[in-house]
N, C-alpha and C. Protein backbone atom coordinates (compact mmCIF):
# COMPACT_ATOMS: atom_id res chain seq x y z
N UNK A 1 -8.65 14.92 -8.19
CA UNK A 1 -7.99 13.85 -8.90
C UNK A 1 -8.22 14.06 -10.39
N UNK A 2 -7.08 14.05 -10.94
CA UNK A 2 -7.04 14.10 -12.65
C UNK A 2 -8.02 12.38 -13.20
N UNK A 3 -8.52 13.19 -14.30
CA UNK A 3 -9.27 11.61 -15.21
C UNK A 3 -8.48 12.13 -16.36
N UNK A 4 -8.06 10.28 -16.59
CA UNK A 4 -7.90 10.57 -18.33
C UNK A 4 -8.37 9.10 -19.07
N UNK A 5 -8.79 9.48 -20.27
CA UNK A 5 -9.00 8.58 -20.61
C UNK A 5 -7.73 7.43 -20.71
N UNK A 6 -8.75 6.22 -21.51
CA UNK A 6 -7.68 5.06 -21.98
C UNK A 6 -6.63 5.66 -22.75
N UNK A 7 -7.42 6.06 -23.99
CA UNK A 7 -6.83 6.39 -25.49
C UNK A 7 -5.87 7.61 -24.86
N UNK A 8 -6.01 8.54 -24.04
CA UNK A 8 -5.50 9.57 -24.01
C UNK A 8 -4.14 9.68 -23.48
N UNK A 9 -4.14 8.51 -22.42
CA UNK A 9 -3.00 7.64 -21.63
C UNK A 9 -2.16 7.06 -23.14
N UNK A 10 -2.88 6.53 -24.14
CA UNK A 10 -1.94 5.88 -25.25
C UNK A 10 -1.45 6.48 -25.97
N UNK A 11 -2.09 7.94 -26.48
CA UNK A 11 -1.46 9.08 -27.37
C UNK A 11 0.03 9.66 -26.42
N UNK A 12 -0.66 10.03 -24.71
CA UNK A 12 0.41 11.20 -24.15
C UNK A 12 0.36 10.87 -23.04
N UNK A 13 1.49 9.11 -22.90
CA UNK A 13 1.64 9.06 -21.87
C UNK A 13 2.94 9.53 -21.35
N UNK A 14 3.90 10.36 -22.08
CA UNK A 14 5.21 10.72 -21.97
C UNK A 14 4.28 12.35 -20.83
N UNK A 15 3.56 12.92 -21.41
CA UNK A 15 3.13 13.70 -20.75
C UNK A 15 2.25 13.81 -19.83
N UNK A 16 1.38 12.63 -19.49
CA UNK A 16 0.71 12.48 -18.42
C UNK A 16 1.55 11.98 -17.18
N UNK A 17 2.50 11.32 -17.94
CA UNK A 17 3.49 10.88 -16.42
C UNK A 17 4.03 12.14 -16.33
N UNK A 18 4.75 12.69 -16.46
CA UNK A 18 5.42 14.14 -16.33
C UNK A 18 4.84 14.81 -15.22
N UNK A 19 3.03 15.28 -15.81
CA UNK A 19 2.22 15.66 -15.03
C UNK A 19 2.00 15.24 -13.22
N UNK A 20 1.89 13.77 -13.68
CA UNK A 20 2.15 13.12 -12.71
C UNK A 20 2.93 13.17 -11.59
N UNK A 21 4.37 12.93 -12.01
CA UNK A 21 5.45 13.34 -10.99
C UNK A 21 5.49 14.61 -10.23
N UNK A 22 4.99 15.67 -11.34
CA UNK A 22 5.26 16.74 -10.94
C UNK A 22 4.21 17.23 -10.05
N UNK A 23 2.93 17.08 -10.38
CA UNK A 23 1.93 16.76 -8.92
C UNK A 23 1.50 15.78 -7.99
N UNK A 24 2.25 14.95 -7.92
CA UNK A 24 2.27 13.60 -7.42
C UNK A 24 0.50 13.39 -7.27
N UNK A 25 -0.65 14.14 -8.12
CA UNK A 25 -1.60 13.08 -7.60
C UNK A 25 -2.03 12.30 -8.47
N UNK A 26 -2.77 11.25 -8.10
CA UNK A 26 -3.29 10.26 -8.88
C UNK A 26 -4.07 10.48 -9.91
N UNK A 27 -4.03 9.49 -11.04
CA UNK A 27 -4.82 9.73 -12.29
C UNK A 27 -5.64 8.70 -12.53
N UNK A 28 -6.64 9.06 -12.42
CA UNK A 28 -7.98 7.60 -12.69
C UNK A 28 -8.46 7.52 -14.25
N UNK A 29 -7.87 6.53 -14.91
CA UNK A 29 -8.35 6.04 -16.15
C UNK A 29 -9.40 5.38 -16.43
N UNK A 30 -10.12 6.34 -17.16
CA UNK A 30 -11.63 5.63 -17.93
C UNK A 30 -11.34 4.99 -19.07
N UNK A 31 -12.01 3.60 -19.33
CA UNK A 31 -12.73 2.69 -20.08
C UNK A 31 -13.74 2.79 -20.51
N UNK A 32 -13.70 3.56 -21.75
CA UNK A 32 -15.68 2.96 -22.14
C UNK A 32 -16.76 3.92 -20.78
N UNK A 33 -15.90 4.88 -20.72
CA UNK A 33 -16.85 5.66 -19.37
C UNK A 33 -16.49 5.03 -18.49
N UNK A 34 -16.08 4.42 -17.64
CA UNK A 34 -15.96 3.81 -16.89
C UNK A 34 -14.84 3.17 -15.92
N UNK A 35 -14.49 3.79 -14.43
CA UNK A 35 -13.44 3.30 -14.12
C UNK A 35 -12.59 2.60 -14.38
N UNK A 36 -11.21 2.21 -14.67
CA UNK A 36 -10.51 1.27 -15.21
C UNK A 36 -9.04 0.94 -14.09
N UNK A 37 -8.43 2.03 -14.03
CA UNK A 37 -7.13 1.92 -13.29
C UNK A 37 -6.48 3.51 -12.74
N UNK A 38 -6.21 2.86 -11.71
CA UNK A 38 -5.71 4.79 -11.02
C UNK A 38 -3.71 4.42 -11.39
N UNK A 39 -3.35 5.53 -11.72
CA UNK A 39 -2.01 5.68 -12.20
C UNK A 39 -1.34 6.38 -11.27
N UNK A 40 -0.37 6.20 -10.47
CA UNK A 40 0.20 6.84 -9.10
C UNK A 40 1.53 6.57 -9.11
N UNK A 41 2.11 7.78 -8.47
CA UNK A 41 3.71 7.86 -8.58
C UNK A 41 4.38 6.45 -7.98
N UNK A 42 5.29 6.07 -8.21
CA UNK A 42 6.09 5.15 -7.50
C UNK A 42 6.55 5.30 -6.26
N UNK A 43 6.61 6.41 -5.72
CA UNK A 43 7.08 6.79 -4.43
C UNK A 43 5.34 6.72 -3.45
N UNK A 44 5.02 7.34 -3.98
CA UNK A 44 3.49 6.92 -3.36
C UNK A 44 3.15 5.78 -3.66
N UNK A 45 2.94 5.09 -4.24
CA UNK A 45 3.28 3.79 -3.99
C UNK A 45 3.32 2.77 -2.93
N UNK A 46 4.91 2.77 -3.09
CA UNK A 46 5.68 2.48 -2.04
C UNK A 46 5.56 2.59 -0.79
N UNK A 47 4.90 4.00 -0.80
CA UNK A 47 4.45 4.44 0.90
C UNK A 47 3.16 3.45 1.12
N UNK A 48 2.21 3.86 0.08
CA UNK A 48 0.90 3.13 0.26
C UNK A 48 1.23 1.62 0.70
N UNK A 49 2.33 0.99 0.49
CA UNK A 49 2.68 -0.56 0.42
C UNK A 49 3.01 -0.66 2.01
N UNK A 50 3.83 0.32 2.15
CA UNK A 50 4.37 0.42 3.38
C UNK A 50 2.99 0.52 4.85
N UNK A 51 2.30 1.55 4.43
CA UNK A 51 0.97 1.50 5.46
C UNK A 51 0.64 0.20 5.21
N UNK A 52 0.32 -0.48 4.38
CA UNK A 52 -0.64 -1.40 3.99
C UNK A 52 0.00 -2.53 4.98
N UNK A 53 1.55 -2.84 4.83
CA UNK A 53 1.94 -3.61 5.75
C UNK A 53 2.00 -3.35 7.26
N UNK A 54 1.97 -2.01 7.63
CA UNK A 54 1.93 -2.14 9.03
C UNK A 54 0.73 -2.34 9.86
N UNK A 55 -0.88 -2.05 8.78
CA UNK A 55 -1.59 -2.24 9.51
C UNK A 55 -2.14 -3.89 9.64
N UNK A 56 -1.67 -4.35 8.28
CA UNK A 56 -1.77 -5.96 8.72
C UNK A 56 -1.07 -6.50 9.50
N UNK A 57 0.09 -6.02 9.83
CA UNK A 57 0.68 -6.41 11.79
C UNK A 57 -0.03 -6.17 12.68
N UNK A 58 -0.46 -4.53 12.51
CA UNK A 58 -1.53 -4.66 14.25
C UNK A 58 -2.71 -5.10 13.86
N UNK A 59 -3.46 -5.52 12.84
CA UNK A 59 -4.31 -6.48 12.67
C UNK A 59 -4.25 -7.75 13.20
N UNK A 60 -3.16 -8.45 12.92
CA UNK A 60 -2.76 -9.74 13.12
C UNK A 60 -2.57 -9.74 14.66
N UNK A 61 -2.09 -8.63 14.89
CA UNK A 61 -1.26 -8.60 16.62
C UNK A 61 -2.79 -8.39 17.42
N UNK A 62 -3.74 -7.77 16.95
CA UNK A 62 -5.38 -7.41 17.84
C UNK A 62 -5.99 -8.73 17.02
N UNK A 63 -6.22 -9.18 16.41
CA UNK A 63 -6.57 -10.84 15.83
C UNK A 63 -6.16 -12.23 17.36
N UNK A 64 -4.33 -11.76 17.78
CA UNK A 64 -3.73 -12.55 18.60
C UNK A 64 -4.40 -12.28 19.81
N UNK A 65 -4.41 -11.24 20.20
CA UNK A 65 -5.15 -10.58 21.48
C UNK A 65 -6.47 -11.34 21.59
N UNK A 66 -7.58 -10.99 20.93
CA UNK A 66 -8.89 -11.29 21.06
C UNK A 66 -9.03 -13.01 20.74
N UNK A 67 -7.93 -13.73 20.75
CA UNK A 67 -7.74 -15.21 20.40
C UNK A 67 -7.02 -15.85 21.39
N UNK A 68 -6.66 -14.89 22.65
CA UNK A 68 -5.73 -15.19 23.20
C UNK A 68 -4.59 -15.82 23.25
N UNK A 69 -4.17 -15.43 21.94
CA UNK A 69 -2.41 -15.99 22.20
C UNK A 69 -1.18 -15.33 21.90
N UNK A 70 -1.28 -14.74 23.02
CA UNK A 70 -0.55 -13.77 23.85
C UNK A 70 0.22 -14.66 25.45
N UNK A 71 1.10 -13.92 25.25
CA UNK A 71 2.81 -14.31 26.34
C UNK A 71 2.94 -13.01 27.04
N UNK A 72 3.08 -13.47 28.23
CA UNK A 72 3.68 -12.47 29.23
C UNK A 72 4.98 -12.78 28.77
N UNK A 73 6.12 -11.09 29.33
CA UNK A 73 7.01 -11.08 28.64
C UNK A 73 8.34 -12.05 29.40
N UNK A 74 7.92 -12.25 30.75
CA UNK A 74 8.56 -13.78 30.74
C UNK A 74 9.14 -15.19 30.09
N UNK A 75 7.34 -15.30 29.77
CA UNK A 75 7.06 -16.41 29.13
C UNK A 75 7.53 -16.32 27.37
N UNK A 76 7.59 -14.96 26.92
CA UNK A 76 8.73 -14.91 25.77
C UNK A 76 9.87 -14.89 25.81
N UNK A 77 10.46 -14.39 26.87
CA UNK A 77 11.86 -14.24 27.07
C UNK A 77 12.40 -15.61 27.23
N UNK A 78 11.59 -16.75 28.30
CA UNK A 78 11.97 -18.10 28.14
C UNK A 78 11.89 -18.72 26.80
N UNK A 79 11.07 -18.74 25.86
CA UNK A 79 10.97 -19.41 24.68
C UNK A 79 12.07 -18.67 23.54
N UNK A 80 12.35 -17.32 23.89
CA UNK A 80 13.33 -16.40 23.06
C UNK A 80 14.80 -17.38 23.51
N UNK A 81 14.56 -17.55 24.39
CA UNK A 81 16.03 -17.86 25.09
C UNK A 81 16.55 -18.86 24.08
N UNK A 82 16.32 -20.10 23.99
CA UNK A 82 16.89 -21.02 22.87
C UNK A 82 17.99 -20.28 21.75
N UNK A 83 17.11 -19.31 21.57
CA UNK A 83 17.93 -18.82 20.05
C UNK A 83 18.80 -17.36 20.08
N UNK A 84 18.93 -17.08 21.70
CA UNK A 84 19.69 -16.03 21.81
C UNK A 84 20.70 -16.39 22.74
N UNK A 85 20.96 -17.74 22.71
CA UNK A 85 22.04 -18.03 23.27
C UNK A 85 23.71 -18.17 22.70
């Protein structure tokens, strides 16, 4: 993973994004020494957003499980029914 500084991001950020795209990996910006912000393509991104939401579904869906509230697929198909009529 590339580091760059703050200041260095403010002189050449026409060329650190460049860099960027063109190796899509991430760039971790220092503060004062010190972690500040990771800089990442938009398309990675996006993906990252995308995992992020599917695992809070099967989170939520193994959350429902171990809480038991869970439907046999009967018992959905009757309550589905209303609104697929």
């Amino acid at each position: 993973m590339k580091v760059e500084l703050v200041t260095s991001l403010k002189r050449q950020a026409t060329k650190i994004l460049a860099e960027l795209h063109q190796s899509k990996e991430p760039v971790l910006i220092t503060e004062h020494g010190q972690p500040s912000a990771y800089l990442v393509d938009v398309e990675d991104y996006e993906f990252m957003q995308q995992r992020i939401d599917i695992l809070e579904g099967i989170a939520k869906g193994e959350k429902a499980i171990i809480e038991n509230r869970v439907l046999t697929n009967k018992q959905a198909k009757d309550a589905m029914s209303k609104w697929l009529k």
